[in-house]
PDB file of N, CA and C in Angstrom:
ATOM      1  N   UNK A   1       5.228  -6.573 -11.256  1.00  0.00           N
ATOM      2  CA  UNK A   1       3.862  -6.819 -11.649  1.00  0.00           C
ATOM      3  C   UNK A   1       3.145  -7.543 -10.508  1.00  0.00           C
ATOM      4  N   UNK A   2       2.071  -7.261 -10.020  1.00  0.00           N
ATOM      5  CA  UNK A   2       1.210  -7.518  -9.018  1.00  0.00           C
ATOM      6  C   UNK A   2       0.538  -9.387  -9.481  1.00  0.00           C
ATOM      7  N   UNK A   3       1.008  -9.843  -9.099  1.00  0.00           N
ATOM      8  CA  UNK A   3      -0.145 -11.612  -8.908  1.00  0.00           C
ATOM      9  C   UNK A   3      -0.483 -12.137  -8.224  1.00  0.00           C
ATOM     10  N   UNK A   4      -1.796 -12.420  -8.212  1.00  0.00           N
ATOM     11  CA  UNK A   4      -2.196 -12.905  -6.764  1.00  0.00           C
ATOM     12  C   UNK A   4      -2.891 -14.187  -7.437  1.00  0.00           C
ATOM     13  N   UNK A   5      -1.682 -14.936  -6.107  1.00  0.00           N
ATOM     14  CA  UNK A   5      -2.019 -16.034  -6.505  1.00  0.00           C
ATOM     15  C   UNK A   5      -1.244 -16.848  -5.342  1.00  0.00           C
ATOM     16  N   UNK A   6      -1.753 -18.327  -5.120  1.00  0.00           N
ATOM     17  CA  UNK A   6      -1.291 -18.820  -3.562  1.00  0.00           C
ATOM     18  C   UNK A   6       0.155 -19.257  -4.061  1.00  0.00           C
ATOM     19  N   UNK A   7       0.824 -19.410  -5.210  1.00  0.00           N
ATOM     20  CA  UNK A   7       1.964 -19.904  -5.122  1.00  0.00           C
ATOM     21  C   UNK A   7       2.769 -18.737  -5.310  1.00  0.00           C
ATOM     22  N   UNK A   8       2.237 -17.535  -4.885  1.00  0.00           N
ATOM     23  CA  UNK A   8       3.318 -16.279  -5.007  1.00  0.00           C
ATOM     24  C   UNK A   8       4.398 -16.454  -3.967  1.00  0.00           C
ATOM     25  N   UNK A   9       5.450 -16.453  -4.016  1.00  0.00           N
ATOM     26  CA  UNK A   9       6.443 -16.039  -2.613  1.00  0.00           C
ATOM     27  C   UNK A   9       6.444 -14.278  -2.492  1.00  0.00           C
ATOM     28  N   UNK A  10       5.431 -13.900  -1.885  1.00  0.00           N
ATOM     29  CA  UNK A  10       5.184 -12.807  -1.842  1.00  0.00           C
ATOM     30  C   UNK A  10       4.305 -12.576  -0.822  1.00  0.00           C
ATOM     31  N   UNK A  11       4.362 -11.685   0.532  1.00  0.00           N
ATOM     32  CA  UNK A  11       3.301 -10.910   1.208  1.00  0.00           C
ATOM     33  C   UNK A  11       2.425  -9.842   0.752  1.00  0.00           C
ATOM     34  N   UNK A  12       1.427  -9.764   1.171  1.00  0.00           N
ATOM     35  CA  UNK A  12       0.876  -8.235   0.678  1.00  0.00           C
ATOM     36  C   UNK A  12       0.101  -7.367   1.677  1.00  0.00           C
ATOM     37  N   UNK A  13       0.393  -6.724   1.474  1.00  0.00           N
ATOM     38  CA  UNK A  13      -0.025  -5.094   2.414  1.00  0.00           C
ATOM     39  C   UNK A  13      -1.407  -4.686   1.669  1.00  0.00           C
ATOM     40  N   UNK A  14      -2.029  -5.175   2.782  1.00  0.00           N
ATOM     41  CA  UNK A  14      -3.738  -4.687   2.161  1.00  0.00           C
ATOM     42  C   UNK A  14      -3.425  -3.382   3.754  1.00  0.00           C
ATOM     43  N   UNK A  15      -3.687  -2.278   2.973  1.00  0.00           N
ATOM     44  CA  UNK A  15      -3.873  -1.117   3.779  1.00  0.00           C
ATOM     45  C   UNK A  15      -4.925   0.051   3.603  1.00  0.00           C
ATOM     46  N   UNK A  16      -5.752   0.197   4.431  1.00  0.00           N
ATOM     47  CA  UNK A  16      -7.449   0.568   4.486  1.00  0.00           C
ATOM     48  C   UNK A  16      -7.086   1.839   5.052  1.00  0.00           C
ATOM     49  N   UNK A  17      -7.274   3.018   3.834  1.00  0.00           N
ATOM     50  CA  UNK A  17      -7.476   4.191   4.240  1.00  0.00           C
ATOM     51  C   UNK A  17      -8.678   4.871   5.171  1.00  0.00           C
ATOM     52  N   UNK A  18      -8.946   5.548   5.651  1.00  0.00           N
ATOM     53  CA  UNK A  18     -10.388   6.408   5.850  1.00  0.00           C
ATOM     54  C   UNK A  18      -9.753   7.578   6.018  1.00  0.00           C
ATOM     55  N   UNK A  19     -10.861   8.353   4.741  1.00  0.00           N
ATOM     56  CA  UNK A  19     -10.742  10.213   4.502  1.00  0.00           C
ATOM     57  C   UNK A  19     -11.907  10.385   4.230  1.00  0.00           C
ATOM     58  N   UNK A  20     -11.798  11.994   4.130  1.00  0.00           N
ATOM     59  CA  UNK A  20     -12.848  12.470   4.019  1.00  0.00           C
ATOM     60  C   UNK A  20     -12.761  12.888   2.797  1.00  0.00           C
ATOM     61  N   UNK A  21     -14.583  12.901   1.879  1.00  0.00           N
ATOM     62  CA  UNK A  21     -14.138  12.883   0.287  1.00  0.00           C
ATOM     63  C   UNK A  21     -13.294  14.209  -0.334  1.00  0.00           C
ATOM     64  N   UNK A  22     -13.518  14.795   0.080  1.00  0.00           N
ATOM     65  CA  UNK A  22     -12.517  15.920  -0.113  1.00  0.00           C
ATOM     66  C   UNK A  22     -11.209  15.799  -0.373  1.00  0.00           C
ATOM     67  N   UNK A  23     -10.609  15.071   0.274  1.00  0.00           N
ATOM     68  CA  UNK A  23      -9.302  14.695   0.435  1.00  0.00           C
ATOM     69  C   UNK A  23      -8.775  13.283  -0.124  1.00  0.00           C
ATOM     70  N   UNK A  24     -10.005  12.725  -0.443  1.00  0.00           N
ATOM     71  CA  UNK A  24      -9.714  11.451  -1.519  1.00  0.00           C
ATOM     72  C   UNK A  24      -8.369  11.285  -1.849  1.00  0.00           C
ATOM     73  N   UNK A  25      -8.860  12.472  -3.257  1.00  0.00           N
ATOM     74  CA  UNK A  25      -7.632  12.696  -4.388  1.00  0.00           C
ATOM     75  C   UNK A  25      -6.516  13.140  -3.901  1.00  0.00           C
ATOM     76  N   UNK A  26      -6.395  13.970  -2.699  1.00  0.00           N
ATOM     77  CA  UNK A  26      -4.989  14.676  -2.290  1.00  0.00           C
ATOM     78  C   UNK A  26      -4.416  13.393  -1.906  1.00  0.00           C
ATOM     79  N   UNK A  27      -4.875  12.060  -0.816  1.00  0.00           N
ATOM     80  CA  UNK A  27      -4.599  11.350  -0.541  1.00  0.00           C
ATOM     81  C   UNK A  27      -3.798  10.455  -1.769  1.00  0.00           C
ATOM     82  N   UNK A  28      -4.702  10.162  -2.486  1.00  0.00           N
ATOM     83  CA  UNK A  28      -4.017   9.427  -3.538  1.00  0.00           C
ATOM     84  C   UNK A  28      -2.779   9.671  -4.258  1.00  0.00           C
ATOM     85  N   UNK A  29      -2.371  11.462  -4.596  1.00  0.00           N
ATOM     86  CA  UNK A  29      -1.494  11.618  -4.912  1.00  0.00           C
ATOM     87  C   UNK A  29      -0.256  11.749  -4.126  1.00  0.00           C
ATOM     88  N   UNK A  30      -0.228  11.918  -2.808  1.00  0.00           N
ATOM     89  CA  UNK A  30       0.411  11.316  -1.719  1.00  0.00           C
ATOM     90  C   UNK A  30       1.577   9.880  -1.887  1.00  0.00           C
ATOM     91  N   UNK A  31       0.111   8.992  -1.813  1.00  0.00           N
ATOM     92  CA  UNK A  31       0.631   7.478  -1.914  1.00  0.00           C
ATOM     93  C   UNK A  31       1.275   7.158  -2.999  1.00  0.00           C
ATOM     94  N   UNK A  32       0.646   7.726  -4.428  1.00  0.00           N
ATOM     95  CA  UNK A  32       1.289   7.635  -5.466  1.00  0.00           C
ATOM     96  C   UNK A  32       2.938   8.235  -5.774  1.00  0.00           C
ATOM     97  N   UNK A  33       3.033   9.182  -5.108  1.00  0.00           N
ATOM     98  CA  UNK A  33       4.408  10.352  -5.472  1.00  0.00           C
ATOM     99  C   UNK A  33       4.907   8.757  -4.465  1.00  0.00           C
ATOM    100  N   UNK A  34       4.808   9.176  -2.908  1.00  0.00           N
ATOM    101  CA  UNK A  34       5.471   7.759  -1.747  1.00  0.00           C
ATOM    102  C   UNK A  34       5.869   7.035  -2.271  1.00  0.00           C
ATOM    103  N   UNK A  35       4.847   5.879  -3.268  1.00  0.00           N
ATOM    104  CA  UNK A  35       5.119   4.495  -3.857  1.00  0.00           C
ATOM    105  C   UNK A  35       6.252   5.101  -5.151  1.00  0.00           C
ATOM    106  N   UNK A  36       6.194   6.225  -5.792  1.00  0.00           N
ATOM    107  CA  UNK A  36       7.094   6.646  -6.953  1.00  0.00           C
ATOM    108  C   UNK A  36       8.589   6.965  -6.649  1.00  0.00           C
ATOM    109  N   UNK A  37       8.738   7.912  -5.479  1.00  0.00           N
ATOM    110  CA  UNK A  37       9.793   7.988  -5.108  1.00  0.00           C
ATOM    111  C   UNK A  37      10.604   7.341  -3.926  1.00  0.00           C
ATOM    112  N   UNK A  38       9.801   6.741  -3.091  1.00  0.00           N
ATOM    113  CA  UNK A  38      10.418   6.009  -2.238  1.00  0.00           C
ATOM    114  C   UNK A  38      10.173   4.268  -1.914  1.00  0.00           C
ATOM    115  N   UNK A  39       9.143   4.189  -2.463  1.00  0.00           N
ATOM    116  CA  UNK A  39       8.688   2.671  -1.489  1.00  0.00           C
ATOM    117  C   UNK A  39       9.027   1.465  -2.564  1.00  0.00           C
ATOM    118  N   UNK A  40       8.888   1.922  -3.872  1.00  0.00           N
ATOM    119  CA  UNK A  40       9.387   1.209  -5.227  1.00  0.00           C
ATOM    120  C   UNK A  40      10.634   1.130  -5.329  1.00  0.00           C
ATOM    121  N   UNK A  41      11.837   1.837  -4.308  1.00  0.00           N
ATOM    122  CA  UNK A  41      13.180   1.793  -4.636  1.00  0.00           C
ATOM    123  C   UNK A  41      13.513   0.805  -3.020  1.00  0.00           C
ATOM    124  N   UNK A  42      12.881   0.456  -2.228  1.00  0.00           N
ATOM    125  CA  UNK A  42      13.186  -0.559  -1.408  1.00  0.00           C
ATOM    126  C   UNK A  42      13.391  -2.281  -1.455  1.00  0.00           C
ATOM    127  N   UNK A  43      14.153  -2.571  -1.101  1.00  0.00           N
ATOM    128  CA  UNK A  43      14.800  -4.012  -0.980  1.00  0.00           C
ATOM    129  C   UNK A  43      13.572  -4.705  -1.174  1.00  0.00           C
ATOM    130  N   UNK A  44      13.182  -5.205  -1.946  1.00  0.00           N
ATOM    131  CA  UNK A  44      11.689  -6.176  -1.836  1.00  0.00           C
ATOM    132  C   UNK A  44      10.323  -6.096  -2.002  1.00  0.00           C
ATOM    133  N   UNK A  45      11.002  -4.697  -2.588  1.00  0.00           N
ATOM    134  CA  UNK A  45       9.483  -4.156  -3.032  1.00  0.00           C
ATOM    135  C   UNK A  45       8.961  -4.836  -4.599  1.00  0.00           C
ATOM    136  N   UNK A  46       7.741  -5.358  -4.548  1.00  0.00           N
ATOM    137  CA  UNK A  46       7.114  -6.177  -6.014  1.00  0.00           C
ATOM    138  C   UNK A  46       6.320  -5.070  -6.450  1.00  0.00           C
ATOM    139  N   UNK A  47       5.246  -4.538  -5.932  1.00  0.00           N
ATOM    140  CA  UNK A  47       4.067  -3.944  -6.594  1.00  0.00           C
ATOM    141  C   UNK A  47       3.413  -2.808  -5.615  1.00  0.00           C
ATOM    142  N   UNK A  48       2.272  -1.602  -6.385  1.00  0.00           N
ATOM    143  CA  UNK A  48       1.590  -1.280  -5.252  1.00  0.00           C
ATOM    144  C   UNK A  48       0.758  -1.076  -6.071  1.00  0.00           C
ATOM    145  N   UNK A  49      -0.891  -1.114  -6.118  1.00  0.00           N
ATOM    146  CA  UNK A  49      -1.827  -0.644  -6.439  1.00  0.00           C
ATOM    147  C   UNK A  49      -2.980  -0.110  -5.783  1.00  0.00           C
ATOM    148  N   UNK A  50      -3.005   1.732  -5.926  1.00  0.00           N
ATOM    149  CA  UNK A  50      -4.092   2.092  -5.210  1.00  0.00           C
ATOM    150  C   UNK A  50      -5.380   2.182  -5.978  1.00  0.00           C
ATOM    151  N   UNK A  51      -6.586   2.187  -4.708  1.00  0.00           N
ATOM    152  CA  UNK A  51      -7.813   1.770  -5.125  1.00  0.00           C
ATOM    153  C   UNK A  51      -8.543   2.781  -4.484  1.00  0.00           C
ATOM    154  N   UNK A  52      -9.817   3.471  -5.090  1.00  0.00           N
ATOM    155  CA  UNK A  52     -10.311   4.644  -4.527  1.00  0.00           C
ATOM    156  C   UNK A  52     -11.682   3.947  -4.467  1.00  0.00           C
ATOM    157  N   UNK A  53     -12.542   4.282  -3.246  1.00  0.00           N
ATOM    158  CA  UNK A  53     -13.439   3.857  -3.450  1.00  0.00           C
ATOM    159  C   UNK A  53     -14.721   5.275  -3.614  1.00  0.00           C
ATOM    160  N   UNK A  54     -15.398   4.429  -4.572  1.00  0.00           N
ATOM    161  CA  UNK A  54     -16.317   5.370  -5.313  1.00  0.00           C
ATOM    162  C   UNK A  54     -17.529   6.316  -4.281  1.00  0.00           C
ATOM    163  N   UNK A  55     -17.557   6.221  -3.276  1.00  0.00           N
ATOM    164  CA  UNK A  55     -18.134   7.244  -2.151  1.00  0.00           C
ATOM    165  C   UNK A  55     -17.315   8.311  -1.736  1.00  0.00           C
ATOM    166  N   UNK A  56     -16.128   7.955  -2.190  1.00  0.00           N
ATOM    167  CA  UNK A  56     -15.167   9.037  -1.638  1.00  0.00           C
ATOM    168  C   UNK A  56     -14.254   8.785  -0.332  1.00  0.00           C
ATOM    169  N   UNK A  57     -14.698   7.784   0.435  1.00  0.00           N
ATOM    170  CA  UNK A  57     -14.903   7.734   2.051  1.00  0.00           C
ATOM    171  C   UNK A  57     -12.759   6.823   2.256  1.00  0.00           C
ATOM    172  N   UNK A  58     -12.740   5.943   1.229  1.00  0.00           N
ATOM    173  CA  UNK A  58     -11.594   4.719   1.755  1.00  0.00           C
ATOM    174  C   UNK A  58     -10.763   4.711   0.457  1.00  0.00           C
ATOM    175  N   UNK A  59      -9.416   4.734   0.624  1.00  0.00           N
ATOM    176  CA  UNK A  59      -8.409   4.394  -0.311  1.00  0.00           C
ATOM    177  C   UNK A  59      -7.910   3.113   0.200  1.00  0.00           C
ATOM    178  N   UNK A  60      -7.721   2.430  -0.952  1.00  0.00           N
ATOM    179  CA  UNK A  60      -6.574   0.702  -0.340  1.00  0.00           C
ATOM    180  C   UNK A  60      -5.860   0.887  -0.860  1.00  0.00           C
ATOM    181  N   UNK A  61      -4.672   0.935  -0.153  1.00  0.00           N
ATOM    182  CA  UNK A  61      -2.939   0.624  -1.292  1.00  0.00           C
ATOM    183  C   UNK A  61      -2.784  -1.103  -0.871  1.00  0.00           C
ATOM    184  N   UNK A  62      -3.116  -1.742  -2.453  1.00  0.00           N
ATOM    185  CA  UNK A  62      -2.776  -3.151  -2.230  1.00  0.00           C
ATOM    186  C   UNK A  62      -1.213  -3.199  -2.872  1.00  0.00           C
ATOM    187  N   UNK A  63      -0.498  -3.646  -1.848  1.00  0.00           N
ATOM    188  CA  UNK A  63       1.072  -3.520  -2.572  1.00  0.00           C
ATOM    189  C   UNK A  63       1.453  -5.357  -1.962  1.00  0.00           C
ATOM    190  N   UNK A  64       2.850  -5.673  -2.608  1.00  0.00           N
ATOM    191  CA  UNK A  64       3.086  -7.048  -2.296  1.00  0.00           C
ATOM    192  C   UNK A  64       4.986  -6.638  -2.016  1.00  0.00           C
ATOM    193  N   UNK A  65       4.991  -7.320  -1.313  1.00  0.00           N
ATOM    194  CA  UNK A  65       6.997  -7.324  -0.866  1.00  0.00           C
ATOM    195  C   UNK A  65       7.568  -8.665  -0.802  1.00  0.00           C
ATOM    196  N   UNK A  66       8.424  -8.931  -1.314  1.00  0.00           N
ATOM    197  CA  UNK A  66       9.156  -9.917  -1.088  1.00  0.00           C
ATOM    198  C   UNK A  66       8.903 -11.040   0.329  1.00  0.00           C
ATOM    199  N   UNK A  67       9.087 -10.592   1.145  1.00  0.00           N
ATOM    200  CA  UNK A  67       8.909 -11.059   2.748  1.00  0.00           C
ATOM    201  C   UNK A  67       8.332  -9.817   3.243  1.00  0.00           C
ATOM    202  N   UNK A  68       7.674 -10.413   4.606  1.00  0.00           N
ATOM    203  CA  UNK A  68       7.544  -9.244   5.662  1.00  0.00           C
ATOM    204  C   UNK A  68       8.343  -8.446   6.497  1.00  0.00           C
ATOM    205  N   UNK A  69       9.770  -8.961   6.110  1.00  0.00           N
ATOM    206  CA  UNK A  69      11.565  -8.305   6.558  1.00  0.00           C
ATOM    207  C   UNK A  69      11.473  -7.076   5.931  1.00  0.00           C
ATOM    208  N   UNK A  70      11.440  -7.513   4.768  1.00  0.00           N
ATOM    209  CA  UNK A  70      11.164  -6.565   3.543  1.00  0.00           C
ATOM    210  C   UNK A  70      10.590  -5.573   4.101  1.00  0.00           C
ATOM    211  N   UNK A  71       9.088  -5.938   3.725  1.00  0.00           N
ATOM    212  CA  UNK A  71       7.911  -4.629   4.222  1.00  0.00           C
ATOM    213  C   UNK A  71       8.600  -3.841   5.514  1.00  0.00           C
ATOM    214  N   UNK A  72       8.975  -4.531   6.702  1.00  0.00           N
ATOM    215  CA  UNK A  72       9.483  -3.551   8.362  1.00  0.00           C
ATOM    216  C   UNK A  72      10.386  -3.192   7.528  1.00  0.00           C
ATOM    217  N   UNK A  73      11.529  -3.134   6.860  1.00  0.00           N
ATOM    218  CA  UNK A  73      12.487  -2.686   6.682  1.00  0.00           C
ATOM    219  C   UNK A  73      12.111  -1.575   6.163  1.00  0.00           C
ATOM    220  N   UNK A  74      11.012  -1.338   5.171  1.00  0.00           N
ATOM    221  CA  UNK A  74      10.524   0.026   4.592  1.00  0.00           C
ATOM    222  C   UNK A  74       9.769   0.836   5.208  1.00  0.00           C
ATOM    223  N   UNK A  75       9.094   0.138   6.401  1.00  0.00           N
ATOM    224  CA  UNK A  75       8.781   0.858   7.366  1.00  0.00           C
ATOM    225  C   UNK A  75       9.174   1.366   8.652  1.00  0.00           C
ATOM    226  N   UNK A  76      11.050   1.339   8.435  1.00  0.00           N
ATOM    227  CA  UNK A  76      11.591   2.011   9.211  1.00  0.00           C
ATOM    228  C   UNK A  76      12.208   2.986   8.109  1.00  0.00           C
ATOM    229  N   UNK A  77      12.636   3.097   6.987  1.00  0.00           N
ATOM    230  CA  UNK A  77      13.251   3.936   6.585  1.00  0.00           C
ATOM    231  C   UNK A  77      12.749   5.311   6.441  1.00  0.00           C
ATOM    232  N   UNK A  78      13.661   6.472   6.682  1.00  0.00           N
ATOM    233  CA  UNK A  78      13.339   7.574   6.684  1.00  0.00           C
ATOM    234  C   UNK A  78      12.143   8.587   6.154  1.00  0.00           C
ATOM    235  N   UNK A  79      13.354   8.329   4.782  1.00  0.00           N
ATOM    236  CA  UNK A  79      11.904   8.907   3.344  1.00  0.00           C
ATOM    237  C   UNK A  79      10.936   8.158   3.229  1.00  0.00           C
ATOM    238  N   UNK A  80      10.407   6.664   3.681  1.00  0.00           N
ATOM    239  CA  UNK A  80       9.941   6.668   3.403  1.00  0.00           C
ATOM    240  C   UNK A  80       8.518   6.889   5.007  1.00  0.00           C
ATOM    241  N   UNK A  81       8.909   6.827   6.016  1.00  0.00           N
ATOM    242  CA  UNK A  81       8.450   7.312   7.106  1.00  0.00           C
ATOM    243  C   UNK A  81       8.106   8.724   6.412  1.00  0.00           C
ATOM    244  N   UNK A  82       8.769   9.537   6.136  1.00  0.00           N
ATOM    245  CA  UNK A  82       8.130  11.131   5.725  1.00  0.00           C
ATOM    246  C   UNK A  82       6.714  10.798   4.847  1.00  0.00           C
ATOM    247  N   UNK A  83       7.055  10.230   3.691  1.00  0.00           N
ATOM    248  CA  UNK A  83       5.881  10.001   2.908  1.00  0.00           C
ATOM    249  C   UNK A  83       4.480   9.735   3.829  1.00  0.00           C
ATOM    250  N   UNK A  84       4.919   8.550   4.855  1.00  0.00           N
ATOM    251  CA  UNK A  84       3.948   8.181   5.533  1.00  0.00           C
ATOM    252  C   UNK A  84       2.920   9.227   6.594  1.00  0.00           C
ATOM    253  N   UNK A  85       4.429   9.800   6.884  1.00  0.00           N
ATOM    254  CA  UNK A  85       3.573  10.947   7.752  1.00  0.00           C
ATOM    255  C   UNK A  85       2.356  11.710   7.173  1.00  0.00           C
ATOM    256  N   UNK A  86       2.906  12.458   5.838  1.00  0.00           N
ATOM    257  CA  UNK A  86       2.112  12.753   4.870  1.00  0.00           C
ATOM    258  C   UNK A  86       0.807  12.459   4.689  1.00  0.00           C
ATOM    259  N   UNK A  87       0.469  11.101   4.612  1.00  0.00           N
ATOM    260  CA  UNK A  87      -0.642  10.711   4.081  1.00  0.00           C
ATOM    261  C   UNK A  87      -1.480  10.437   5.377  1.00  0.00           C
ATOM    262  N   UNK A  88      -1.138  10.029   6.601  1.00  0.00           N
ATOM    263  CA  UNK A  88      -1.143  10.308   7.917  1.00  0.00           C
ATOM    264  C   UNK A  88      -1.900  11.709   8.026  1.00  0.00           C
ATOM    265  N   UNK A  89      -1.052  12.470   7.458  1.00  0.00           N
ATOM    266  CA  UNK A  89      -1.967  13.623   7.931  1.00  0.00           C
ATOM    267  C   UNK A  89      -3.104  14.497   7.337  1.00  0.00           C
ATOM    268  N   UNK A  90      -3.643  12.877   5.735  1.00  0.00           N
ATOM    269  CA  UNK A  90      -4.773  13.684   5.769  1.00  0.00           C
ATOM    270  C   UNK A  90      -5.808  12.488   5.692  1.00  0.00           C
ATOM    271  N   UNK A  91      -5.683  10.840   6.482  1.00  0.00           N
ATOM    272  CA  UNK A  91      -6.530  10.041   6.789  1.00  0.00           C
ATOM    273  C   UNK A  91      -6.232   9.258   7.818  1.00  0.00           C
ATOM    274  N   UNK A  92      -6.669   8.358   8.086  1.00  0.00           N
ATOM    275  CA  UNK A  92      -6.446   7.162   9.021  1.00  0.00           C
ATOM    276  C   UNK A  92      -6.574   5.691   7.926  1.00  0.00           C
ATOM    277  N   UNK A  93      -5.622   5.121   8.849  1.00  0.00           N
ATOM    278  CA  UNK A  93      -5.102   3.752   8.198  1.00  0.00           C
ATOM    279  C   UNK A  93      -4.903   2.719   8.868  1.00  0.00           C
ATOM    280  N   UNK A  94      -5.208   1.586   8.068  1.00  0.00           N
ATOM    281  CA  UNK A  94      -5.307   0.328   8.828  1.00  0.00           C
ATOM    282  C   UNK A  94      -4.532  -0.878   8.023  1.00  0.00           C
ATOM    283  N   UNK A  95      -3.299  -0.982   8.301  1.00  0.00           N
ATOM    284  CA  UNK A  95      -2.365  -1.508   7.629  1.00  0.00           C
ATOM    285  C   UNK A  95      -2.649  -3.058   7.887  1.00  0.00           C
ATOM    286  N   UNK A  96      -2.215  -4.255   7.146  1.00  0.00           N
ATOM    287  CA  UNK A  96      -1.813  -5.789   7.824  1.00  0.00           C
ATOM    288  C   UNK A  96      -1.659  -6.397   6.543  1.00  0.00           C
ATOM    289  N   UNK A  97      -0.514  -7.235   7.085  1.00  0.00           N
ATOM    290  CA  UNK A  97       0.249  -8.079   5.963  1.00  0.00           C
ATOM    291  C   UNK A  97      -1.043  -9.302   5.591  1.00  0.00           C
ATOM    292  N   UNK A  98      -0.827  -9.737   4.255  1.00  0.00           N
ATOM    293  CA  UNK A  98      -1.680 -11.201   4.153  1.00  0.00           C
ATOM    294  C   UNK A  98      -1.121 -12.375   3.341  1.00  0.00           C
ATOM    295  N   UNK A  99      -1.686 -13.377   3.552  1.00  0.00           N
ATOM    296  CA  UNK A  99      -1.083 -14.450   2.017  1.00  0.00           C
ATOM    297  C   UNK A  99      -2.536 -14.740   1.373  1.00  0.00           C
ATOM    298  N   UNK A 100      -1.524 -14.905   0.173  1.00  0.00           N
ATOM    299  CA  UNK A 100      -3.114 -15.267  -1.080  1.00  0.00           C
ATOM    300  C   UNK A 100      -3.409 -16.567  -0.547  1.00  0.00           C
ATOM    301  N   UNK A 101      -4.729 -17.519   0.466  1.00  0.00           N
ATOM    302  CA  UNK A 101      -5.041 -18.107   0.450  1.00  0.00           C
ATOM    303  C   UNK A 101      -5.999 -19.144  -0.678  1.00  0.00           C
ATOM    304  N   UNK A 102      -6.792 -18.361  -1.329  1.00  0.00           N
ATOM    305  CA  UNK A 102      -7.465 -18.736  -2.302  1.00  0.00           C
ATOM    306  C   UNK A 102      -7.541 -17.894  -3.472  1.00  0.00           C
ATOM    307  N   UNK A 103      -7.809 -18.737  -4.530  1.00  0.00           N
ATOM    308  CA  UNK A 103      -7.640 -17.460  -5.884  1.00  0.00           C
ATOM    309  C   UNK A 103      -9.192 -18.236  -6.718  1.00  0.00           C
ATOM    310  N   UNK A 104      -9.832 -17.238  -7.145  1.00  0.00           N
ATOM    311  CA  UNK A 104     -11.180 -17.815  -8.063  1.00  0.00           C
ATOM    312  C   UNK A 104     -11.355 -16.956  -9.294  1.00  0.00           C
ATOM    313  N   UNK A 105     -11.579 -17.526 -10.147  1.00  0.00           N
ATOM    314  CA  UNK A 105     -12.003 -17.193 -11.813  1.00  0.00           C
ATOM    315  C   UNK A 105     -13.004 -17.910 -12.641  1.00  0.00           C
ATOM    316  N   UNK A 106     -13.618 -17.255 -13.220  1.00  0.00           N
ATOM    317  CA  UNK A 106     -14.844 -17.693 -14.066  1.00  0.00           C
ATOM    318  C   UNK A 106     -13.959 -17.971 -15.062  1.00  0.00           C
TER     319      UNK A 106
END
């Protein structure tokens, strides 16, 4: 389950798609099958949630891993490199780890 919150022991992968709207949805089901069959069965994997944005133009996969060992470790593995290629080949992406610095609620 995804929490964001500063006392998580958890990194997270804020990763900034750009497609073209056309390819939105192909994109999404991409990341989704990726995160289903491969990236959810890795050492440290917590969460992933993708986000479409309503122009069509940017997908975010906000996902969280254990450590950032974690995360490289899944981003050397095979299958899940294939997946990546995949989605690679129908946007551009702008990956980087973060910590929950601040959290706000009404």
């Amino acid at each position: 389950m995804t929490t964001i919150s500063t006392d998580a022991d958890v990194v997270t992968l804020v990763n900034v798609f750009t497609v073209a709207p056309e390819k939105q949805q192909a994109l999404i089901k991409v990341l989704t099958t990726a995160t289903e069959e491969a990236m959810s069965h890795q050492a440290g994997y917590v969460s992933a949630n993708i986000h479409a944005s309503t122009d069509g133009t940017r997908v975010v996969n906000y996902s969280q891993w254990a450590s950032a060992d974690a995360f490289h470790a899944m981003t050397a593995d095979p299958e899940c490199r294939e997946h990546m290629s995949a989605a690679l080949a129908l946007a551009e992406c702008d990956p980087h780890l973060y910590t929950v610095e601040s959290v706000h609620h009404i």
